[in-house]
Protein backbone atom coordinates (compact mmCIF):
# COMPACT_ATOMS: atom_id res chain seq x y z
CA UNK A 1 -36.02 -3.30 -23.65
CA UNK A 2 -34.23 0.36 -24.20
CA UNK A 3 -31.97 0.28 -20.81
CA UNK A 4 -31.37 4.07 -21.58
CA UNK A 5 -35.05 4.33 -19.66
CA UNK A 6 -33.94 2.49 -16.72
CA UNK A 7 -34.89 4.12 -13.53
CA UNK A 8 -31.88 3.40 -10.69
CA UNK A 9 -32.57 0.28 -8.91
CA UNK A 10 -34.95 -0.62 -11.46
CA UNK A 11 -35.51 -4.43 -11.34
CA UNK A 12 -35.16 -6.75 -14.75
CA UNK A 13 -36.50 -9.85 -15.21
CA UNK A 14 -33.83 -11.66 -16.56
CA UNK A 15 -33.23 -15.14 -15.48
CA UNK A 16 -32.43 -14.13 -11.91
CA UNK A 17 -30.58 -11.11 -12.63
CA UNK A 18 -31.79 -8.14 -9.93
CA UNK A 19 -30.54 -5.40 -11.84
CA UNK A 20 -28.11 -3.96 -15.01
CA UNK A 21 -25.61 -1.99 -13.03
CA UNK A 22 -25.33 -1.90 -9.11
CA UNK A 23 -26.24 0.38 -7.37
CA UNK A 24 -22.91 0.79 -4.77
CA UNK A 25 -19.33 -0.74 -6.05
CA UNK A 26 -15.90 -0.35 -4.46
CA UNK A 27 -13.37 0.16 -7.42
CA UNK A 28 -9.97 -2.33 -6.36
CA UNK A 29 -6.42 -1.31 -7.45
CA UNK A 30 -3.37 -3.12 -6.07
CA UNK A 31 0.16 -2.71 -6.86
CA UNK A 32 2.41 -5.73 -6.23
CA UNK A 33 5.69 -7.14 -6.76
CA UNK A 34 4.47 -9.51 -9.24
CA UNK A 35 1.02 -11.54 -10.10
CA UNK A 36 1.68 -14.74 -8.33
CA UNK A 37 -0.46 -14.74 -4.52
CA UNK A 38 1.84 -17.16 -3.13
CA UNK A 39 4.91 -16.32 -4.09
CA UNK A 40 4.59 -12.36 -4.53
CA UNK A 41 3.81 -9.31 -2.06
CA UNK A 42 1.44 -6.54 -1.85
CA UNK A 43 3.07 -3.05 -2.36
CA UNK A 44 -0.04 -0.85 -2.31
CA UNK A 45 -3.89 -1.09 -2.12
CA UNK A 46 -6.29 1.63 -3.40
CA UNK A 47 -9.77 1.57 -2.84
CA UNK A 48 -12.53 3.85 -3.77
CA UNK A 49 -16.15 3.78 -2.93
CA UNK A 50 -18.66 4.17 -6.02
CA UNK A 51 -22.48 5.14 -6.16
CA UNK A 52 -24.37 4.93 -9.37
CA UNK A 53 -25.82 8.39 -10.50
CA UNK A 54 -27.65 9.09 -13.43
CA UNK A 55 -25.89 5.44 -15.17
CA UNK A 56 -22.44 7.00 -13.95
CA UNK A 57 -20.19 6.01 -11.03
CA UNK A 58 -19.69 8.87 -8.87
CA UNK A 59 -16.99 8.89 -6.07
CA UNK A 60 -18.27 8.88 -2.70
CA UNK A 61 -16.22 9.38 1.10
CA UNK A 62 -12.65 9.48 1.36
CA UNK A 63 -10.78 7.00 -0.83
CA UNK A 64 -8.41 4.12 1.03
CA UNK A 65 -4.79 4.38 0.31
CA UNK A 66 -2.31 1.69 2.50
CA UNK A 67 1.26 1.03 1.77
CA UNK A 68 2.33 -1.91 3.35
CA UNK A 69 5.42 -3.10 4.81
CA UNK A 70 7.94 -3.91 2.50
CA UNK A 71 12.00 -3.87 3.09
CA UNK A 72 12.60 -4.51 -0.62
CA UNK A 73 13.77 -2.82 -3.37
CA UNK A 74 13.24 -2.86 -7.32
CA UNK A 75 14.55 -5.95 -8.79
CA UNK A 76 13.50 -6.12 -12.46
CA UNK A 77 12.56 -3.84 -15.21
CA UNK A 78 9.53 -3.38 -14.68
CA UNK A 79 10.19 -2.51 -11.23
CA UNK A 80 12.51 -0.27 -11.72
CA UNK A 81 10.18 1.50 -14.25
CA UNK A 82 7.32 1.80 -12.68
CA UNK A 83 7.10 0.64 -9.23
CA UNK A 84 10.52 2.54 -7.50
CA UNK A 85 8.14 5.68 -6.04
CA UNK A 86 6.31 2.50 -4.66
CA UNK A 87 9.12 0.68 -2.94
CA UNK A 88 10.15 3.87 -1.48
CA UNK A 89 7.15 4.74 0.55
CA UNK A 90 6.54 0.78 1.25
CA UNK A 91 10.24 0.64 2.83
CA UNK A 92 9.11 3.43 4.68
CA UNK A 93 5.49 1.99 6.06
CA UNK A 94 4.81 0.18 9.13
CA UNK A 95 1.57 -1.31 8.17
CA UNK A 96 1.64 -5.15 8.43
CA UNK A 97 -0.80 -7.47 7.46
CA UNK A 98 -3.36 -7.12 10.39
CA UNK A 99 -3.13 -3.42 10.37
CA UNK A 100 -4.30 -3.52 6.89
CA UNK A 101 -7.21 -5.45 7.97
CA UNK A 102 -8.06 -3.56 10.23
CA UNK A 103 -7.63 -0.63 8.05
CA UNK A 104 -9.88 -2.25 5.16
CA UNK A 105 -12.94 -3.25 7.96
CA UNK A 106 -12.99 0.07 9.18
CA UNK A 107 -13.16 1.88 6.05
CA UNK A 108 -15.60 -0.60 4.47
CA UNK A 109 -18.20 0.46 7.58
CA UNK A 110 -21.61 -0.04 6.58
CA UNK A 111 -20.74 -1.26 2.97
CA UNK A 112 -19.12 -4.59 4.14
CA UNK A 113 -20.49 -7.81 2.64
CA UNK A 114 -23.06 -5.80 0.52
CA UNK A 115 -21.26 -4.20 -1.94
CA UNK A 116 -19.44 -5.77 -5.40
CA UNK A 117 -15.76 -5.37 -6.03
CA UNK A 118 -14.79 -4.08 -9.22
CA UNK A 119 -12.14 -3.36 -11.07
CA UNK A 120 -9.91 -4.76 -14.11
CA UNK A 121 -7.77 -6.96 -12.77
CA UNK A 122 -10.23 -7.64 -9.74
CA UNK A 123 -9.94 -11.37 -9.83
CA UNK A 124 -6.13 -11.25 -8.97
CA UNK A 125 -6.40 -8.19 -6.68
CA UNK A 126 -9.00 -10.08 -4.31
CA UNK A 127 -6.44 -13.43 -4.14
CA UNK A 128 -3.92 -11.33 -2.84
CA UNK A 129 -6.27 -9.87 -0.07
CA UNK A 130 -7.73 -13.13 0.75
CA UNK A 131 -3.87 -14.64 0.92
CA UNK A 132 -2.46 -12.29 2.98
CA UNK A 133 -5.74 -12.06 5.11
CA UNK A 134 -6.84 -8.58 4.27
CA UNK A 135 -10.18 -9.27 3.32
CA UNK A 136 -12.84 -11.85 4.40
CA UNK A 137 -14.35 -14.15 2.07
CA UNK A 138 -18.05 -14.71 1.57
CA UNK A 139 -19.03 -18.07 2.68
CA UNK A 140 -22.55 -20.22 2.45
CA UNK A 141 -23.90 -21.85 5.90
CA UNK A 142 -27.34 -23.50 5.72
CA UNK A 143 -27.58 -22.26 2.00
CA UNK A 144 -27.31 -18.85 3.11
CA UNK A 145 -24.28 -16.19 2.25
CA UNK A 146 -22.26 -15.20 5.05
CA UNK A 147 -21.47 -12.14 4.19
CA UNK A 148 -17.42 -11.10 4.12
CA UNK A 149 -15.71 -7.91 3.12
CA UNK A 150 -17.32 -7.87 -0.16
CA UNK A 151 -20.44 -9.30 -1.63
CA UNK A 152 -19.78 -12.10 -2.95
CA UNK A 153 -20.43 -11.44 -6.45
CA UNK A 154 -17.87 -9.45 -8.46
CA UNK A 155 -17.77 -6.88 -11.51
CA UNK A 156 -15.41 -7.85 -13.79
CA UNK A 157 -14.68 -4.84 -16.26
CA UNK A 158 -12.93 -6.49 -18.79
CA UNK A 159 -15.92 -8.28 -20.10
CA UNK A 160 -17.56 -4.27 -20.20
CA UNK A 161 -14.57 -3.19 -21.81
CA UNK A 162 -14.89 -5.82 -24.18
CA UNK A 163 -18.40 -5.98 -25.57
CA UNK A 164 -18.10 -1.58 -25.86
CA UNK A 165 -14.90 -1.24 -28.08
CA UNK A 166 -17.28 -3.80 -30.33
CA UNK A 167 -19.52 -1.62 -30.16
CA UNK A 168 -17.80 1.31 -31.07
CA UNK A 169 -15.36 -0.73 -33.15
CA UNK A 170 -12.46 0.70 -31.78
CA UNK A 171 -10.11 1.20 -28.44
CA UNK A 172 -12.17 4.22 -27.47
CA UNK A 173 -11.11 4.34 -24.19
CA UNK A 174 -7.57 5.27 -24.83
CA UNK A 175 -8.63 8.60 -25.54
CA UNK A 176 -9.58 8.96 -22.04
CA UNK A 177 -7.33 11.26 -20.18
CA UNK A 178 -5.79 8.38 -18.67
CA UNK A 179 -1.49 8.59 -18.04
CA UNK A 180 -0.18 5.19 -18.86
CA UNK A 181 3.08 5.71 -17.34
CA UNK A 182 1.53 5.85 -13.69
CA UNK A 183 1.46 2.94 -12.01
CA UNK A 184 -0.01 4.24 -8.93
CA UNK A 185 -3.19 2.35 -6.98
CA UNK A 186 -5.32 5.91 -6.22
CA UNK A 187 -4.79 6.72 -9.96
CA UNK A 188 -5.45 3.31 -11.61
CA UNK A 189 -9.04 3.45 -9.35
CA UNK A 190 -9.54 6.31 -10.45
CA UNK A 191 -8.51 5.94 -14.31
CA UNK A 192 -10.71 2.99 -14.38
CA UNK A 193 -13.93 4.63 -12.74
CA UNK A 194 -13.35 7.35 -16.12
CA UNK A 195 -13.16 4.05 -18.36
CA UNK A 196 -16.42 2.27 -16.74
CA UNK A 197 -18.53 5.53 -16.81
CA UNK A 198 -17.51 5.82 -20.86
CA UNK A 199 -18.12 1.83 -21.50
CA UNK A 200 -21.62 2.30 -19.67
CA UNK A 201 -21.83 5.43 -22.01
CA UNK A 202 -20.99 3.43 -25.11
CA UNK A 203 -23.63 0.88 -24.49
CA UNK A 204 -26.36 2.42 -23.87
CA UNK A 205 -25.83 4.33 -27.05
């Protein structure tokens, strides 16, 4: 099968896969004060809706930006390095934990519980939602999903990133115009809808 002639939405029949790429994603980018859910706190969430065009992820609506709460201040290197623009406008939010709920339902509207979470560090991001409460988790009742914030599948896009630098045989996507020194949540969304669009690119080369 030559996926370059998919039509959008275009079912395959493979095992009980309903299609190559989905057709709606919402690209997940969290900042933090370190990787642990139960120990660490949220500094910033980023969220941006996607739509498949023409086998490319296009930006839709406004994107979600929430600083939360935070009274603390840089206290390692990495910290200090990369997260202090962070710290300052968390020290200077109001938003606690059920305000960014709220925030998230509202802004998820009509996409909530139907579309897939993606993003490269996804797995980690959603824990820390789910922890603090910020996102609802997809359940089954009478072997049916209840649907949450989020479907209940998820796109990893490490495992994309993967299998296309084997195919090019390289680390293609560092010459994406992509600043490594930001670590913002808007821009790390938005970096890594520019590296999914060229891994998507690569493979159906």
């Amino acid at each position: 099968m030559n996926l370059k002639n998919l039509k959008l939405g275009q079912e395959i029949i493979i095992g009980e896969a309903e299609y190559f790429l989905p057709d709606k994603m919402v690209m997940v980018d969290l900042e933090m004060t370190g990787v642990q859910p139960k120990r660490d706190k949220i500094l910033q969430i980023a969220m941006i809706k996607l739509e498949l065009q023409n086998l490319q992820y296009i930006e839709v609506e406004k994107p979600l930006v929430i600083y939360m709460k935070n009274d603390g201040k840089p206290s390692n290197a990495f910290h200090k390095k990369f997260l202090s623009h962070i710290f300052e406008k968390c020290n200077q939010s109001d938003v606690t934990n059920e305000m960014a709920a709220k925030q998230i339902e509202d802004w998820m509207g009509d996409w909530a519980g139907k579309c897939i979470p993606v993003g490269d560090c996804v797995i980690t991001d959603l824990n820390f939602l789910s922890e603090n409460g910020l996102i609802k988790p997809n359940d089954i009742v009478d072997e049916k999903p209840v649907p949450g914030t989020f479907h209940y599948e998820i796109f990893d896009l490490n495992g994309v990133k993967c299998i296309a630098r084997q195919k090019a045989g390289s680390k293609f996507d560092k010459d994406l115009p992509l600043d490594e020194n930001i670590h913002d949540a808007l821009p790390d969304c938005r970096n890594q809808t520019l590296e999914l669009n060229a891994f998507i690119t690569k493979l159906l080369e």
